[in-house]
C-alpha atoms as a PDB file:
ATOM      1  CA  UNK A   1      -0.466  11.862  39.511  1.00  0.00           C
ATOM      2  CA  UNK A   2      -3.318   9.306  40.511  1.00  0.00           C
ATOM      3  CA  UNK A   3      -3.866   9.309  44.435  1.00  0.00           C
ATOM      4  CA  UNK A   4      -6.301   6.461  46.085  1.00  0.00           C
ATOM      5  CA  UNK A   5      -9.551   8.263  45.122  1.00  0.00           C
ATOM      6  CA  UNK A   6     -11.186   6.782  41.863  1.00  0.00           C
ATOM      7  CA  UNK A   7      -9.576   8.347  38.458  1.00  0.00           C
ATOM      8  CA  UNK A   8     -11.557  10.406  36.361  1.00  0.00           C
ATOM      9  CA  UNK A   9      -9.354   9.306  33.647  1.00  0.00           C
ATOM     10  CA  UNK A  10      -7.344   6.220  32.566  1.00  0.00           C
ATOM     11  CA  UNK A  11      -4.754   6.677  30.122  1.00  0.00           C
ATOM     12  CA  UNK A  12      -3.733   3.737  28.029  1.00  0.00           C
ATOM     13  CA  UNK A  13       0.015   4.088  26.436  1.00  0.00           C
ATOM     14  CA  UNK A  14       3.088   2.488  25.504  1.00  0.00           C
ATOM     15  CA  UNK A  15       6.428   4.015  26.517  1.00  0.00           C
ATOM     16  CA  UNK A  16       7.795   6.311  23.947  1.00  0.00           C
ATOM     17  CA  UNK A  17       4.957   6.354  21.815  1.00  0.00           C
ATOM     18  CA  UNK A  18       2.887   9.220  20.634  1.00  0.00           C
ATOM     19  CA  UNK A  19       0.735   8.796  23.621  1.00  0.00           C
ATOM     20  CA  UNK A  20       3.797  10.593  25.776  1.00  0.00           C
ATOM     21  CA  UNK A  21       1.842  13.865  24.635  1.00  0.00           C
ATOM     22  CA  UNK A  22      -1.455  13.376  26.444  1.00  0.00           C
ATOM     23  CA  UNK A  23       0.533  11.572  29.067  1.00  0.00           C
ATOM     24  CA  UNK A  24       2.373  14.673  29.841  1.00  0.00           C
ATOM     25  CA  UNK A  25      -0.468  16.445  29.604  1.00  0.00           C
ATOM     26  CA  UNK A  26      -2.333  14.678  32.381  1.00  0.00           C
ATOM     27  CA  UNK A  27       0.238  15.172  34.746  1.00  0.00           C
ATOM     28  CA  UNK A  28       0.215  19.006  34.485  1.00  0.00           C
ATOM     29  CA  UNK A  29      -3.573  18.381  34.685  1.00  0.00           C
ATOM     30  CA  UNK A  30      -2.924  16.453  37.946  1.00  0.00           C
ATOM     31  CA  UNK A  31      -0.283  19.217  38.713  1.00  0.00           C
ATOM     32  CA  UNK A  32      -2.470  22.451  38.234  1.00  0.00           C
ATOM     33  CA  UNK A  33      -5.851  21.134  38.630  1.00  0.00           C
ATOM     34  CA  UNK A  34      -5.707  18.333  41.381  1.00  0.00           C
ATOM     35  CA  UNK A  35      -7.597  15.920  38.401  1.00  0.00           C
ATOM     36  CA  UNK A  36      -6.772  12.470  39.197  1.00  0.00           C
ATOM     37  CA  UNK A  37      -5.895  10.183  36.611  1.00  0.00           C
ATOM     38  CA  UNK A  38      -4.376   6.698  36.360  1.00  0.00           C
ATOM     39  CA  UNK A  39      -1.723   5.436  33.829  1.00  0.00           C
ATOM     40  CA  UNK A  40      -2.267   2.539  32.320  1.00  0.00           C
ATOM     41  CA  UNK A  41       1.212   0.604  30.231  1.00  0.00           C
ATOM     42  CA  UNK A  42       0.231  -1.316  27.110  1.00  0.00           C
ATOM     43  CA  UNK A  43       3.513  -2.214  26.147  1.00  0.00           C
ATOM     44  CA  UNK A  44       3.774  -2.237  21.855  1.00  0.00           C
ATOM     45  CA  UNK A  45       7.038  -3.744  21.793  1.00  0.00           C
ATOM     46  CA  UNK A  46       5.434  -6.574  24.025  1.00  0.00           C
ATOM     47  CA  UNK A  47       2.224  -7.170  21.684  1.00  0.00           C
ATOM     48  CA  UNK A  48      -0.103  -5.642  24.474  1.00  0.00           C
ATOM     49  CA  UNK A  49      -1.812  -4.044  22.257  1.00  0.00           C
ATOM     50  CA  UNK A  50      -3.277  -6.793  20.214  1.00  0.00           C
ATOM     51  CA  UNK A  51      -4.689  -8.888  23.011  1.00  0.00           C
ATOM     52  CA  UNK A  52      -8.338  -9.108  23.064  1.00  0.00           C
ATOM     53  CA  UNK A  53      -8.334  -6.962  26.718  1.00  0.00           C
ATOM     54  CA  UNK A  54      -6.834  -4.394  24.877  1.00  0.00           C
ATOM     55  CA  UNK A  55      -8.401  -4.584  21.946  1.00  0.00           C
ATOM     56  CA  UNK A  56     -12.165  -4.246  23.610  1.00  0.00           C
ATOM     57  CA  UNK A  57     -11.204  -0.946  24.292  1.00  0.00           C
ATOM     58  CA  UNK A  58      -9.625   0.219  20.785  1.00  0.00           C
ATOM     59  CA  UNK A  59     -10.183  -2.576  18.481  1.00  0.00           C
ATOM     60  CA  UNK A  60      -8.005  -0.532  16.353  1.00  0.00           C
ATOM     61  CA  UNK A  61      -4.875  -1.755  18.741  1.00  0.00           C
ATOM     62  CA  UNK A  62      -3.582   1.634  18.755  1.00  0.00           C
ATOM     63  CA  UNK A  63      -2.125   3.971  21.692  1.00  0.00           C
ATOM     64  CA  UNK A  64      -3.400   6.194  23.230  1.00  0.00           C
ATOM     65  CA  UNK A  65      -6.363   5.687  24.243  1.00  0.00           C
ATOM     66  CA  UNK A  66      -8.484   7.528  27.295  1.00  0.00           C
ATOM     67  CA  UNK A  67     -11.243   6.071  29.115  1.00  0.00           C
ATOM     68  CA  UNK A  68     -13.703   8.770  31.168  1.00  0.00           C
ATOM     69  CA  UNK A  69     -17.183   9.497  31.977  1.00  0.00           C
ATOM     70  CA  UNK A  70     -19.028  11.979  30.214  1.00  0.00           C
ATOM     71  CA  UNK A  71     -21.207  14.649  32.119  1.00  0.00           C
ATOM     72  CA  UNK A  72     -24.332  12.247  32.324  1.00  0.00           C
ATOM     73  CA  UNK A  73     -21.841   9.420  33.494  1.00  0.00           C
ATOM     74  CA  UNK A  74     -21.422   7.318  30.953  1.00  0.00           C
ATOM     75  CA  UNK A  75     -18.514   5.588  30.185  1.00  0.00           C
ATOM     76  CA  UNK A  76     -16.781   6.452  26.636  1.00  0.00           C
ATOM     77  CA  UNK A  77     -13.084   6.106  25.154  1.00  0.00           C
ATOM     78  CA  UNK A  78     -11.493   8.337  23.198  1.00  0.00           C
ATOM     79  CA  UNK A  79      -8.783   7.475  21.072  1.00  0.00           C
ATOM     80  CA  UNK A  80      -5.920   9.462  18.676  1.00  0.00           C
ATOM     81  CA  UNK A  81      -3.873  11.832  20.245  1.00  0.00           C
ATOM     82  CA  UNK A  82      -4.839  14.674  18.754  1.00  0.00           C
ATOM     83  CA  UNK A  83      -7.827  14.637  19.611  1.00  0.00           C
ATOM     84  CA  UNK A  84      -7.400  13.278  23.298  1.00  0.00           C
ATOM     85  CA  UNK A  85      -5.025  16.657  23.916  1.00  0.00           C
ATOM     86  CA  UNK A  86      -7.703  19.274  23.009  1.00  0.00           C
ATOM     87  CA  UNK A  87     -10.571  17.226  24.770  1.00  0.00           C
ATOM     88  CA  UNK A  88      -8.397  17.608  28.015  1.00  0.00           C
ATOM     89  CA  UNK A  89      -7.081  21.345  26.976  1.00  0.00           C
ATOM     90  CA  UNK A  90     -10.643  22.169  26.283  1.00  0.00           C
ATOM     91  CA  UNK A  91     -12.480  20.489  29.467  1.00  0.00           C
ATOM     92  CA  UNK A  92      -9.893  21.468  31.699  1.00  0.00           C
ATOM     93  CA  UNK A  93      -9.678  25.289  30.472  1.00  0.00           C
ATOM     94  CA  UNK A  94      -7.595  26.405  33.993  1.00  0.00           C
ATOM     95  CA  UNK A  95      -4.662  24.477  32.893  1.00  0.00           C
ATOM     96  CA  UNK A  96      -3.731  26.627  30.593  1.00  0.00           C
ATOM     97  CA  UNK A  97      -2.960  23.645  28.157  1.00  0.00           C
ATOM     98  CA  UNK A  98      -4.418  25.917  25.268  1.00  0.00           C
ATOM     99  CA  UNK A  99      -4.815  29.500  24.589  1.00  0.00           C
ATOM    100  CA  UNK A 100      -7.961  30.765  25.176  1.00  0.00           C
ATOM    101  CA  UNK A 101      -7.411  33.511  22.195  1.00  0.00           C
ATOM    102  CA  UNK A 102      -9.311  32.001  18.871  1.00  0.00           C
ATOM    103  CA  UNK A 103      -6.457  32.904  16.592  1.00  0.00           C
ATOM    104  CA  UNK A 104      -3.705  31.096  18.995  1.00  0.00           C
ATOM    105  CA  UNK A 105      -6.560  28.572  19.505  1.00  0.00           C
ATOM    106  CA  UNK A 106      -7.017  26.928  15.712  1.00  0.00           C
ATOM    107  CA  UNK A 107      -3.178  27.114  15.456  1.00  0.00           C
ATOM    108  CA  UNK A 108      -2.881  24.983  17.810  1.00  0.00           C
ATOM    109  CA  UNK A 109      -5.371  22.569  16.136  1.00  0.00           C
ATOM    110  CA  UNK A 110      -3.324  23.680  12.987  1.00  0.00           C
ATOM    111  CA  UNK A 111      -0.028  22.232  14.429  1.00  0.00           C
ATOM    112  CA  UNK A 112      -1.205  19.211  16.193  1.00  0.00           C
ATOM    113  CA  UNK A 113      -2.796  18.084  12.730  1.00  0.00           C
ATOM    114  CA  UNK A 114       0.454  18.889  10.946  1.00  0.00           C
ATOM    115  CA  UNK A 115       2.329  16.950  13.201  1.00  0.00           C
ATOM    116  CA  UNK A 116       0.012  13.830  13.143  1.00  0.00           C
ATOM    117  CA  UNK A 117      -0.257  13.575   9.209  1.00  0.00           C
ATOM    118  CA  UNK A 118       2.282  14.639   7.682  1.00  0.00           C
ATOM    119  CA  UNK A 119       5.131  14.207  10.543  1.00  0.00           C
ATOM    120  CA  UNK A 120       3.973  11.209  11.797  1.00  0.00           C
ATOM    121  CA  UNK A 121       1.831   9.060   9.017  1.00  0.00           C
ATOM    122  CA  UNK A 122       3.956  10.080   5.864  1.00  0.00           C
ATOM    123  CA  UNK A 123       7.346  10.872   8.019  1.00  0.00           C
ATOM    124  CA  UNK A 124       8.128   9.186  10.958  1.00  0.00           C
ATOM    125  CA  UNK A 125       5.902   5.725  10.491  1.00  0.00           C
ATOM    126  CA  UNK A 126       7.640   5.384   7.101  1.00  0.00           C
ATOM    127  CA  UNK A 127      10.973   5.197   8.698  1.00  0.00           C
ATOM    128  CA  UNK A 128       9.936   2.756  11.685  1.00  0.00           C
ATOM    129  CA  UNK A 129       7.618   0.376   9.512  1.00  0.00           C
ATOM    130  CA  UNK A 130       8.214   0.796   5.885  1.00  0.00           C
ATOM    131  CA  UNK A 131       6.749  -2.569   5.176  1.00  0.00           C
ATOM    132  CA  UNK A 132       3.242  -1.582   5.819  1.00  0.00           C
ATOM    133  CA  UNK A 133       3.244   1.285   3.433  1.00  0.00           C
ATOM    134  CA  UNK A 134       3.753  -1.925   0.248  1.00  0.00           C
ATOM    135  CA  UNK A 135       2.584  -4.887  -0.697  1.00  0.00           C
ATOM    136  CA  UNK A 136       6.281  -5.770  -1.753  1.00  0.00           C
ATOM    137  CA  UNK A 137       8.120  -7.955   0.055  1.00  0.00           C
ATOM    138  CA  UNK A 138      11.722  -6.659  -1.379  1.00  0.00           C
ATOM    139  CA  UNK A 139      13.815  -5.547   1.043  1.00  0.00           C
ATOM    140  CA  UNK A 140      15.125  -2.508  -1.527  1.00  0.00           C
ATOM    141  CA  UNK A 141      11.320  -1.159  -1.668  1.00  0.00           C
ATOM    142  CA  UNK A 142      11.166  -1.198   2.180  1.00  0.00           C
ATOM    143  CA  UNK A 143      14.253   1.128   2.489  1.00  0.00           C
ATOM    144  CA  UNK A 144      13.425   3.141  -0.304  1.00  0.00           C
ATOM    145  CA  UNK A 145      10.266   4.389   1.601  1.00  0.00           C
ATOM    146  CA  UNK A 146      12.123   4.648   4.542  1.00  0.00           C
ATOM    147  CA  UNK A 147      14.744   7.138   2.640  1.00  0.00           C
ATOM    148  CA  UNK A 148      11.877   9.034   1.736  1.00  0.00           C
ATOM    149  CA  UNK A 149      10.229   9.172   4.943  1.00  0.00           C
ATOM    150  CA  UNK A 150      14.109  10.519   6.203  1.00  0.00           C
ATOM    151  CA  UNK A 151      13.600  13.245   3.732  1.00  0.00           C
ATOM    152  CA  UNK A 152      10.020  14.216   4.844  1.00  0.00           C
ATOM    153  CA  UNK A 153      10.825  14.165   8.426  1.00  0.00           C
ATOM    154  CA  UNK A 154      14.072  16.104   7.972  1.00  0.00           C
ATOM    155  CA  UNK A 155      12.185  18.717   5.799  1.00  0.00           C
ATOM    156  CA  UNK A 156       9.348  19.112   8.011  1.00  0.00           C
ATOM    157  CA  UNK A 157      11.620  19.496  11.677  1.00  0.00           C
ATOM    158  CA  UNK A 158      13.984  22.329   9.433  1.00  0.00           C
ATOM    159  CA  UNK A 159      10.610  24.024   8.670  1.00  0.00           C
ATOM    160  CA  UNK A 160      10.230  23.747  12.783  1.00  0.00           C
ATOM    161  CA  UNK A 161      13.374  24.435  13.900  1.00  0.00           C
ATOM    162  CA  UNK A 162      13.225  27.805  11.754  1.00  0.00           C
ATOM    163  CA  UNK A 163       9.814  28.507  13.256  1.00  0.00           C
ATOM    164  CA  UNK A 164      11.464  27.697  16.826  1.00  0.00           C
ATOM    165  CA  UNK A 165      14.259  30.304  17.367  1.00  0.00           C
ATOM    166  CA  UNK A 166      14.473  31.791  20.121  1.00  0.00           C
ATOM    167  CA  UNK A 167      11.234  30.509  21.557  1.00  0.00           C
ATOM    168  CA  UNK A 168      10.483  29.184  24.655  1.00  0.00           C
ATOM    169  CA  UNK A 169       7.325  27.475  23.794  1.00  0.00           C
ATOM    170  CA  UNK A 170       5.583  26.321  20.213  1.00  0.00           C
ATOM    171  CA  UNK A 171       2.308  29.032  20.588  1.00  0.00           C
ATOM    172  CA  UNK A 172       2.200  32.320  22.776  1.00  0.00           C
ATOM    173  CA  UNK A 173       4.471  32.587  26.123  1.00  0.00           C
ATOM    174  CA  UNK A 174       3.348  29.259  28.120  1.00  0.00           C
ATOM    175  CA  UNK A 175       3.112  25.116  27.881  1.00  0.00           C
ATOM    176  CA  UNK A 176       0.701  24.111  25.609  1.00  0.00           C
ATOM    177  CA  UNK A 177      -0.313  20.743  24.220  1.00  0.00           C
ATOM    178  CA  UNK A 178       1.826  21.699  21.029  1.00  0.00           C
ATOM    179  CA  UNK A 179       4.585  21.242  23.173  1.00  0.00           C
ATOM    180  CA  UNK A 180       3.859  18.382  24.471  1.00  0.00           C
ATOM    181  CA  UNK A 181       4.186  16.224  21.162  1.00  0.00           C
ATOM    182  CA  UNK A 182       7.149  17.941  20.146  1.00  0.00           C
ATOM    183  CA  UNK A 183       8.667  16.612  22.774  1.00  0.00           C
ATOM    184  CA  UNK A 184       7.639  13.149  20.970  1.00  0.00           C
ATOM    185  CA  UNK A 185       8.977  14.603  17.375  1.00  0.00           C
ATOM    186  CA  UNK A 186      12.304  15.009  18.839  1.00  0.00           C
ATOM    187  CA  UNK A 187      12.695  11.703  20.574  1.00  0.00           C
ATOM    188  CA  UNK A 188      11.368  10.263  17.380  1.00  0.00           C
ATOM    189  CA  UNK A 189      13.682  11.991  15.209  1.00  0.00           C
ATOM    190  CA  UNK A 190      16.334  11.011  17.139  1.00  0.00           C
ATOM    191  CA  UNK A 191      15.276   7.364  16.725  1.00  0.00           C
ATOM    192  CA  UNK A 192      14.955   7.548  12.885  1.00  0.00           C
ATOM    193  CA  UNK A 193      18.800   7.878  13.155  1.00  0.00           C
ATOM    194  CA  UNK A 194      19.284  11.986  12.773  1.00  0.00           C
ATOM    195  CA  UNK A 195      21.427  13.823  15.401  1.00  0.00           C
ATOM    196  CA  UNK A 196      18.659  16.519  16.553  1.00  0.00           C
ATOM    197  CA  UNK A 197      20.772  18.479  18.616  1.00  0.00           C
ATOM    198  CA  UNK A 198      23.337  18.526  16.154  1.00  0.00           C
ATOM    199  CA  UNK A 199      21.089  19.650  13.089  1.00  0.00           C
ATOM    200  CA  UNK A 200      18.212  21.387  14.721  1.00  0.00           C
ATOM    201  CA  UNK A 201      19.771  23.478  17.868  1.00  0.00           C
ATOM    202  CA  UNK A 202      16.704  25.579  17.793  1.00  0.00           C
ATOM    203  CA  UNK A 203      14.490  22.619  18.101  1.00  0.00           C
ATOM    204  CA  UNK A 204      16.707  20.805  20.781  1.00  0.00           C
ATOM    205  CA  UNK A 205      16.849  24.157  22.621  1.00  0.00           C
ATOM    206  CA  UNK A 206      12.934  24.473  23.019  1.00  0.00           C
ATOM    207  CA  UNK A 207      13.340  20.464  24.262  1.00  0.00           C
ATOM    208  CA  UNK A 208      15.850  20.962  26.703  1.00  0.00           C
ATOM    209  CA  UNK A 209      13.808  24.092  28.407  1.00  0.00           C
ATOM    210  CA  UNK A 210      10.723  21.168  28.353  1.00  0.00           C
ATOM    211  CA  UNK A 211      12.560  18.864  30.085  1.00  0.00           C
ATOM    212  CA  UNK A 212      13.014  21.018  32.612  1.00  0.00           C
ATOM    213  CA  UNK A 213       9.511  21.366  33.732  1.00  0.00           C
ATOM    214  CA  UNK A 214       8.895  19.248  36.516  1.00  0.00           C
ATOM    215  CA  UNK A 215       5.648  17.641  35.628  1.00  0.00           C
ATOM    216  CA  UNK A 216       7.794  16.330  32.033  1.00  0.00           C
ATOM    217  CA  UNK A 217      10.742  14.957  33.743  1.00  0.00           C
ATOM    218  CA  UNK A 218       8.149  12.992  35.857  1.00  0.00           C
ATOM    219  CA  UNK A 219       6.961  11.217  33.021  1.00  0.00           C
ATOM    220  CA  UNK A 220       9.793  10.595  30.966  1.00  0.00           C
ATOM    221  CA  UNK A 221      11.196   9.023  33.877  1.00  0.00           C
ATOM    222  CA  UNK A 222       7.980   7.006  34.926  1.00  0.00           C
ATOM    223  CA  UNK A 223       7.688   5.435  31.214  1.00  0.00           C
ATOM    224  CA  UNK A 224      11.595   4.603  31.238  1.00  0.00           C
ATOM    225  CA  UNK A 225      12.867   5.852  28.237  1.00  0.00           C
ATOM    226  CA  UNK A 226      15.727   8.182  26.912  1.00  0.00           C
ATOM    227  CA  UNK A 227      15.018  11.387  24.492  1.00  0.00           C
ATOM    228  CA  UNK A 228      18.467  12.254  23.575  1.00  0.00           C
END
């Protein structure tokens, strides 16, 4: 968690969003490696994210973004969450944020991508803002792509609940930053109005031993919001 001395990296993120994965990830960061870090709160839901401040560091208005200097000190941002968790998994190798096995290595890449495109983009999105996936301003288009979104998002987290029985983490025997943005997934899927626990015990399992870990708690608790 940031201390007084300056941050090597600032985290920009709105509670709940996908940038709760890199968030969490930082604070095992700050946790294992002593790297201090500072979060910064663009609040969606408050339109923080399209003033001009904001926007001069993503102009895309999007969370998360991360703001660091590179090895000759230059400042840069780097944006999507994807690729903000193996940046940090991959510059900060002692963590343990990603195995170090090439195999267990581009799965990890493997999931993360799966969960950003087709879970997120053509699943979850759908269900929270239909209207931006049509030019039609009928109400009965908008919840037709959100039905179908449902039915993406529930086949995807049964393909993921199958693949999490019995496990204690998404890849190999430790936290990775896989696990980290399923802990996102299952908030999410909770918000697009399915009862995770209920239909995907496997996946809520895996959750529940997640939440357990210190460093998680701390965050979910810092941004405020409520996964179950």
């Amino acid at each position: 968690m940031p201390t007084d001395a300056a941050p090597t990296y600032q985290l920009f993120h709105s509670p709940g969003a996908c940038s709760l994965a890199p968030h969490i990830a930082l604070e095992l960061l700050g946790e294992r490696c002593g790297v201090v870090w500072e979060p910064v709160r663009v609040v969606i839901a408050d339109g923080a994210n399209r003033k001009p401040e904001y926007l001069a560091i993503n102009p895309r208005g999007r969370v998360p973004a991360l703001s660091f200097r590179d090895a000759d000190g230059r400042a840069q941002i780097l944006t999507e969450s994807t690729a903000i968790l193996l940046f940090l998994a991959s510059r900060h190798p002692e963590a343990g944020l990603m195995a170090s096995d090439p195999i267990a290595a581009i799965r990890t890449v493997e999931f993360l991508s799966w969960l950003a495109t087709t879970m997120h983009q053509t699943g979850v999105r759908t269900v929270f803002r239909p209207e931006r996936f049509t030019t039609s301003a009928d109400k009965a288009a908008h919840a037709a792509i959100g039905e179908q979104g449902r039915i993406t998002v529930r086949a995807g987290y049964a393909e993921l609940d199958a693949k999490l029985a019995g496990r204690r983490f998404a890849i190999g025997d430790s936290f990775s930053v896989v696990d980290a943005m399923l802990v996102v997934h299952y908030r999410w899927g909770n918000r697009c109005g399915i009862d995770m626990r209920r239909d995907y015990p496997n996946f809520a399992a895996l959750v529940d031993g997640l939440r357990a870990i210190p460093a998680v708690e701390r965050v979910i608790a810092r941004e405020g919001i409520q996964v179950d």
